[in-house]
Protein backbone atom coordinates (compact mmCIF):
# COMPACT_ATOMS: atom_id res chain seq x y z
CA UNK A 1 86.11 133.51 100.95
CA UNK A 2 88.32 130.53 101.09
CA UNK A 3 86.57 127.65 102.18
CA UNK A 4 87.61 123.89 103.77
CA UNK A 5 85.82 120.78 103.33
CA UNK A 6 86.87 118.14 105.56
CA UNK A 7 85.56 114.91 104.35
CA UNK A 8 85.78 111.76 106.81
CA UNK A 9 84.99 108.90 104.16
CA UNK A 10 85.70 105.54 104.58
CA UNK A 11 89.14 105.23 102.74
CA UNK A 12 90.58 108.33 103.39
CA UNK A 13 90.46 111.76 105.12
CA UNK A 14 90.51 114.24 102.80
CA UNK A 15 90.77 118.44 103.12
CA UNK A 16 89.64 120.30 99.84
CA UNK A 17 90.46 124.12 99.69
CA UNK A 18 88.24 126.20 97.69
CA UNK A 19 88.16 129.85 96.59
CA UNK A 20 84.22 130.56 96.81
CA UNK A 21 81.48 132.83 96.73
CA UNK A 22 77.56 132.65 96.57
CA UNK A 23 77.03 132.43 92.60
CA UNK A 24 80.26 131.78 91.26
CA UNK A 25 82.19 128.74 90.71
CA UNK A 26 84.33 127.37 93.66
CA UNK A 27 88.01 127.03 92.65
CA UNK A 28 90.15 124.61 93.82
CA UNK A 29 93.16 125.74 95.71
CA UNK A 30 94.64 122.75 97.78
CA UNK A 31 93.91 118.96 98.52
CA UNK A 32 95.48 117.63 101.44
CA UNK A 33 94.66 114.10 101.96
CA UNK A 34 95.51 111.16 103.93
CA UNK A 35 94.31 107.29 103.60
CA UNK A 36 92.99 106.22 106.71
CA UNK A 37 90.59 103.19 105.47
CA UNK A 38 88.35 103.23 108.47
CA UNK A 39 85.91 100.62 106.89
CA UNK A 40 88.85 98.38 107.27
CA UNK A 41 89.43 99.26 111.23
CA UNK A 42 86.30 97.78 112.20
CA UNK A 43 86.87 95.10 114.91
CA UNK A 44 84.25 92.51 114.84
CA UNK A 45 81.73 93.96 117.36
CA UNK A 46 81.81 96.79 114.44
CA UNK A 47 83.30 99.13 116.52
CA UNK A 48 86.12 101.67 115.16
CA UNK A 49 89.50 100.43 117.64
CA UNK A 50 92.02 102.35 119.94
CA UNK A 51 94.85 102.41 117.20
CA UNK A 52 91.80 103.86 114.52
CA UNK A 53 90.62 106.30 116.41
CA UNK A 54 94.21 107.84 117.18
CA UNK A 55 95.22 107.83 113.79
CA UNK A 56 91.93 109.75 112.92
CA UNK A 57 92.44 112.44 115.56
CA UNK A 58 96.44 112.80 114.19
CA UNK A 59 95.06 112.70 110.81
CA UNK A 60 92.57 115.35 111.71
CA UNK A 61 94.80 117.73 113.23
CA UNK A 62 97.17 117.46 109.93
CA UNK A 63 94.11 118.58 108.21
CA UNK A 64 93.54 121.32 110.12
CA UNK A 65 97.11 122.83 110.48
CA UNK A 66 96.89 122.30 106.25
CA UNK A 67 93.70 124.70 106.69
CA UNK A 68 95.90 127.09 108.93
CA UNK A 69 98.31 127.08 106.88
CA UNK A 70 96.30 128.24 103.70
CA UNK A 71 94.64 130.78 105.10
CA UNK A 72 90.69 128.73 105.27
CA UNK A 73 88.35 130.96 107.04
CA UNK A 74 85.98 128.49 107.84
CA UNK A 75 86.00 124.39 107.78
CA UNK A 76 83.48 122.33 106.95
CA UNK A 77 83.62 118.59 108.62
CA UNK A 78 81.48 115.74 107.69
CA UNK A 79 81.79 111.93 108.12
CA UNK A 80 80.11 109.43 106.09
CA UNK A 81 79.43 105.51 106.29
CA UNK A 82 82.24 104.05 108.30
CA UNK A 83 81.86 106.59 111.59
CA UNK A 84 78.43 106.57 111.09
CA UNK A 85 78.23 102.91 111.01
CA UNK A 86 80.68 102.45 113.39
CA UNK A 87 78.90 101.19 117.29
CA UNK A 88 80.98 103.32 118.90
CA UNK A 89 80.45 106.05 116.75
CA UNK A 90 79.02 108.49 119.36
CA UNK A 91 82.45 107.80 121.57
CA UNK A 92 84.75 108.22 118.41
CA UNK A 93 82.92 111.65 117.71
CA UNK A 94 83.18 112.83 121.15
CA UNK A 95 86.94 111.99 121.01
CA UNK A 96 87.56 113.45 118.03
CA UNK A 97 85.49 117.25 119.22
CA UNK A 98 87.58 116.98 122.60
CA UNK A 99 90.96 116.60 121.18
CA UNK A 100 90.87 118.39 117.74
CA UNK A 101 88.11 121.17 118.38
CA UNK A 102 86.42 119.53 115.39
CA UNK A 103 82.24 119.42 115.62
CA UNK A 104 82.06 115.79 112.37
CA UNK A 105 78.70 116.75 110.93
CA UNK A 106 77.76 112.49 110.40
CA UNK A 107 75.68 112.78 107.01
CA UNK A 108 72.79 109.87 106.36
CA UNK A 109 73.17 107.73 103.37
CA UNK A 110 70.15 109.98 101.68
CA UNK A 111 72.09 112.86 102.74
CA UNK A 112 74.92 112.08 100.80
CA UNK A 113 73.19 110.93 97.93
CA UNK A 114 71.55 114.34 98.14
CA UNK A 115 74.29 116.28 98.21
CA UNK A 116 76.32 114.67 95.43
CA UNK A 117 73.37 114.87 93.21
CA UNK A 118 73.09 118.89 93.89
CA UNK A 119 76.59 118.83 92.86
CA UNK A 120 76.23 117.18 89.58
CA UNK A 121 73.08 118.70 89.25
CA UNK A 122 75.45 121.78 89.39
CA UNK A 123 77.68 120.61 86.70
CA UNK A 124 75.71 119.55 84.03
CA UNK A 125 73.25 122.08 83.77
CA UNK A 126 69.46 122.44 84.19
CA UNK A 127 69.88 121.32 80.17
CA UNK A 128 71.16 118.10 80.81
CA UNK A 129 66.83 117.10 82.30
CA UNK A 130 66.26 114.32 84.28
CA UNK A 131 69.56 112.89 86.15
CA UNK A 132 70.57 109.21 87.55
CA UNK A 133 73.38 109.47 89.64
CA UNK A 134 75.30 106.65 90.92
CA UNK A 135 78.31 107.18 93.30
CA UNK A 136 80.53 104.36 94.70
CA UNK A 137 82.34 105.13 97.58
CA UNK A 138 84.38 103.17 100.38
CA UNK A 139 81.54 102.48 102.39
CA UNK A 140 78.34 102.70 100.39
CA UNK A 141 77.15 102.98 97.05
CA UNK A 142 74.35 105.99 96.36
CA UNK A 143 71.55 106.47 94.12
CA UNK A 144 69.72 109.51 92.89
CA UNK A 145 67.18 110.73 90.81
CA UNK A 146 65.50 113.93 89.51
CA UNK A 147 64.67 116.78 87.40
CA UNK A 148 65.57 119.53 90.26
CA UNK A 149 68.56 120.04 92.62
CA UNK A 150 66.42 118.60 95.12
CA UNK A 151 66.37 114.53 94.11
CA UNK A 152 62.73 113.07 93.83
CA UNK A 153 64.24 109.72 94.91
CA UNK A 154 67.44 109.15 97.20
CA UNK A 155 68.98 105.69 98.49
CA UNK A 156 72.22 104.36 99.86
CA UNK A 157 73.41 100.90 99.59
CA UNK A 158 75.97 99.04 101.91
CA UNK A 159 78.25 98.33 98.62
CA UNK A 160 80.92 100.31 98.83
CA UNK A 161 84.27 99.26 97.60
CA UNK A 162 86.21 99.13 100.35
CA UNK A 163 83.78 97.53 102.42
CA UNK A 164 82.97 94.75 100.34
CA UNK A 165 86.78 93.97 99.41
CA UNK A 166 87.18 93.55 103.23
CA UNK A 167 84.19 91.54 103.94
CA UNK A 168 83.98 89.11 100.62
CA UNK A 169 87.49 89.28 98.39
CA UNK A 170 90.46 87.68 100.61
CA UNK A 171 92.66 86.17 98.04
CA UNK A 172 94.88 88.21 96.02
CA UNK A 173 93.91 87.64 93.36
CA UNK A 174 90.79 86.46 94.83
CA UNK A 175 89.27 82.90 94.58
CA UNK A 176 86.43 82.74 91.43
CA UNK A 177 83.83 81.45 93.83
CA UNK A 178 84.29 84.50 96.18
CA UNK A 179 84.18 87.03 93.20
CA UNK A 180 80.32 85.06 92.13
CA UNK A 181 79.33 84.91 95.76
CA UNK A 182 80.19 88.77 95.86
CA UNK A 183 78.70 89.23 92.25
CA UNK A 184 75.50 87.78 93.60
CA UNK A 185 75.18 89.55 97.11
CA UNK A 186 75.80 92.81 95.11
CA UNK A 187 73.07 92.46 92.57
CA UNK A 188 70.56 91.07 95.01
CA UNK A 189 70.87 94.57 96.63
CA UNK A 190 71.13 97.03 93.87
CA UNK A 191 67.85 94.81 92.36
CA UNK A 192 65.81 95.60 95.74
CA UNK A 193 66.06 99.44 94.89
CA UNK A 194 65.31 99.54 91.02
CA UNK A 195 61.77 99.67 90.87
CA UNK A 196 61.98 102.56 93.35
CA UNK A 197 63.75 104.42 90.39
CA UNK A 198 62.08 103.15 87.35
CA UNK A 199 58.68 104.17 88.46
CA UNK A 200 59.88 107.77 88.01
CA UNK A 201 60.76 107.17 84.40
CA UNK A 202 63.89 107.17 81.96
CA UNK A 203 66.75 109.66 82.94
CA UNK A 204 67.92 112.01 80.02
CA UNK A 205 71.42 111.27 81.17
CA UNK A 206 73.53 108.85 84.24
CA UNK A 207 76.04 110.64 85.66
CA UNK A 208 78.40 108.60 87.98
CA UNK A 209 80.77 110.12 90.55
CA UNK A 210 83.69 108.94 92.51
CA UNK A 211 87.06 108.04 92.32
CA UNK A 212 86.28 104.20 91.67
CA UNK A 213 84.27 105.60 88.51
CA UNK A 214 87.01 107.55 87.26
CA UNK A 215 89.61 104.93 87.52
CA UNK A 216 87.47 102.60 85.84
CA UNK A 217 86.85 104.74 82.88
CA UNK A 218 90.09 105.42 82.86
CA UNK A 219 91.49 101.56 81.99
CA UNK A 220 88.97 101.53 79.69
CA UNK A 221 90.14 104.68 77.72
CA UNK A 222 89.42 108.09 79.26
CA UNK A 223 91.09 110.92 78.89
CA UNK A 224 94.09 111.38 81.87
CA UNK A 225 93.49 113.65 84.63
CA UNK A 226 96.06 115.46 83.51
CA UNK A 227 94.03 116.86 80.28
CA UNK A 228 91.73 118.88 83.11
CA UNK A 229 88.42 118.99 83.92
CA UNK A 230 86.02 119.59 81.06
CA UNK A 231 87.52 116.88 78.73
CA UNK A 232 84.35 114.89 79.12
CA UNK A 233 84.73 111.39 80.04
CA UNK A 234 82.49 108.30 80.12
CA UNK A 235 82.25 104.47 80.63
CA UNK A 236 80.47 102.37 78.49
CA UNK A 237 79.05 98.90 80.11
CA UNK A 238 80.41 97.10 77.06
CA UNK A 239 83.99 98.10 78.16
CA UNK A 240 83.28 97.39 81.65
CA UNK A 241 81.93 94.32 81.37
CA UNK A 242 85.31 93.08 79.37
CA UNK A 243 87.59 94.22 82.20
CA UNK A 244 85.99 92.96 84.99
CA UNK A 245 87.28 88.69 84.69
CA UNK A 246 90.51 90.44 83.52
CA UNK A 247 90.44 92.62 87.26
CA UNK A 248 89.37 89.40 88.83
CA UNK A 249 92.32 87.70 87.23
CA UNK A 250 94.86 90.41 88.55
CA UNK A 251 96.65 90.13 91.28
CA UNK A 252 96.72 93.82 93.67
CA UNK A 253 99.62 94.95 92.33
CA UNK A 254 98.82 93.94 89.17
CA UNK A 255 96.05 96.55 88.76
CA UNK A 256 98.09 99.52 90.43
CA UNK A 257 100.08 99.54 87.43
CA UNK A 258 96.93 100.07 85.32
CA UNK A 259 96.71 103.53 84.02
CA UNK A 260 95.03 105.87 86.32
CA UNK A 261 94.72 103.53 88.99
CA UNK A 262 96.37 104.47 92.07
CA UNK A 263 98.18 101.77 94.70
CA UNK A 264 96.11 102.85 97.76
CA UNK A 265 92.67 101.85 95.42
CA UNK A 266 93.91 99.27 93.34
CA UNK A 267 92.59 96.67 95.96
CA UNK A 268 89.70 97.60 96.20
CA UNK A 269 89.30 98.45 91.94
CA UNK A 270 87.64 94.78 91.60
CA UNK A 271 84.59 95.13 94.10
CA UNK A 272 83.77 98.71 92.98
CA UNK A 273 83.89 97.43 88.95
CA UNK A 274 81.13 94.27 91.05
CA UNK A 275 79.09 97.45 91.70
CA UNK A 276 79.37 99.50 88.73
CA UNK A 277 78.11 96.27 86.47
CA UNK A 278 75.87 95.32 88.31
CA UNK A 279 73.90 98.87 88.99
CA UNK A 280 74.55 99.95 85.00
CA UNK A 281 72.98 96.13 84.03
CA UNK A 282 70.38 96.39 86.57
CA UNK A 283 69.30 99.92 85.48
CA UNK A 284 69.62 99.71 82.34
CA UNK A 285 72.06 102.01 81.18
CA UNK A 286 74.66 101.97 78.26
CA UNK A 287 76.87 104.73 79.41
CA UNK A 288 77.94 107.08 82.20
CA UNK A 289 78.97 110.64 82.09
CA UNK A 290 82.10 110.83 84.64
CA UNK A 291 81.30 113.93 86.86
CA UNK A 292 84.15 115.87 88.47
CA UNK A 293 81.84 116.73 91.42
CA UNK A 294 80.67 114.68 93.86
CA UNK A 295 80.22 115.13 97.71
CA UNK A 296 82.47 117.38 98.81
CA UNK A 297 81.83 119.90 95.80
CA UNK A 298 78.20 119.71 96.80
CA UNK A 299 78.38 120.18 100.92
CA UNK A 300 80.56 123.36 99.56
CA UNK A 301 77.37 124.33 97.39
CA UNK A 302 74.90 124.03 99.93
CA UNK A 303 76.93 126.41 102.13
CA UNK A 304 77.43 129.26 99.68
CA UNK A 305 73.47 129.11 99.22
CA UNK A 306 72.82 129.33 102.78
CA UNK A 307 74.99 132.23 102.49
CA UNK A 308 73.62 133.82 100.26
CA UNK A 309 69.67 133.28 101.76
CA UNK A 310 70.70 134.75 104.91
């Protein structure tokens, strides 16, 4: 069947097309996506405004005449940090349902860390043993851990990059004090969490999802999207460690002209490398393993199973 996941993040809105059936591989057919940066349309009660919420219901229905128009016989909506975050999150949802038809399934933080680690649990194999899975997104930064498809340890963070560019980096480039104020706030948090983790033992391998973890591995020398999928990829902390003063340095337009770094994300590149030192330092870990799956992939896995159990 051809399947849609519609995926409310926190920087954009994004549709992903699949070809899919229980026990097989689910092919990509179409991406239809749209930035929307909702973590950014907060107004300071923390409340998603008018003009947000009308560009997320036009944004929507895009998505779903995309659907339409590729033949998806059934969509799957979700919405992560920023609506579920939001204080009027209940009134944006009810909006959204009476205007587009569209039920947003709003996932929990463990939820999504969950679901992206089934997904790279997916990918790599049951060979690949115990997994560490870090995934930065717009809103929130998630952690998982385990041996199974089920994690044995789940958390999500409020340190995603979009949100913390917002709420701590407003120079361009920014000032030095805000990038060690920011430096600080983010390792204070990611430090709270680590001994939930390192009680349960090394990981055979740290996977790390995410478009901010592919862009960063990509300045520091991996392979192009271009070269496909299974070209496997990584990011060493050494190399991340030398590029983020020379991020800090850079002014926004500055990084969109690094390779693989689109101008939508280049603002936010420089809080989301904040995040990625800090959690591979605080963790101790060397390396990552860039996976091409991440939350979307695995919401379309955990369908096809409950298809095929019923």
């Amino acid at each position: 069947m051809r399947l849609g996941v519609l995926d409310v993040g926190s920087n954009t809105v994004h549709l992903l097309v699949v070809d899919a059936h229980p026990g097989a591989c689910p092919l990509p057919a179409h991406s239809h996506k749209a930035e929307l940066r909702l973590a950014q349309l907060l107004d300071h009660d923390g409340a998603i405004g008018p003009h947000g919420v009308d560009r997320l219901v036009s944004v929507i229905k895009d998505a779903l005449q995309a659907a339409e128009d590729k033949g998806v016989e059934e969509v799957l909506p979700f919405a992560t940090s920023a609506v579920r975050e939001a204080r009027n999150a209940d009134d944006v949802l009810d909006r959204v349902r009476a205007e587009t038809g569209v039920e947003l399934q709003v996932l929990t933080g463990s939820e999504e860390a969950r679901l992206t680690f089934l997904a790279a649990r997916r990918w790599f194999g049951w060979s690949a043993g115990k997994l560490l899975v870090l995934d930065i997104g717009g809103g929130s930064l998630e952690v998982a851990y385990g041996i199974d498809e089920e994690p044995d340890a789940a958390a999500s963070l409020p340190l995603g990059a979009g949100r913390l560019t917002a709420g701590w980096l407003p120079g361009d480039p920014p000032a030095p004090d805000d990038v060690r104020a920011l430096r600080r706030h983010v390792r204070t948090e990611i430090a709270r969490t680590v001994g939930e983790f390192s009680r349960l033992g090394t990981p055979d391998h740290v996977v790390a999802t995410s478009k901010t973890f592919k862009q960063l591995a990509r300045i520091a020398g991996a392979a192009r999207s271009a070269e496909g999928l299974y070209v496997q990829r990584e990011l060493k902390r050494e190399s991340l460690e030398g590029w983020v003063p020379r991020l800090a340095a850079m002014t926004e337009q500055e990084r969109s002209e690094l390779p693989g770094v689109s101008e939508g994300r280049a603002g936010q590149l420089l809080a989301g490398a904040l995040v990625a030192e800090a959690a591979m330092d605080l963790f101790g870990v060397e390396r990552v393993e860039i996976c091409p799956w991440a939350l979307r992939e695995g919401v379309i896995l955990r369908r096809l199973d409950h298809m095929e159990s019923a």
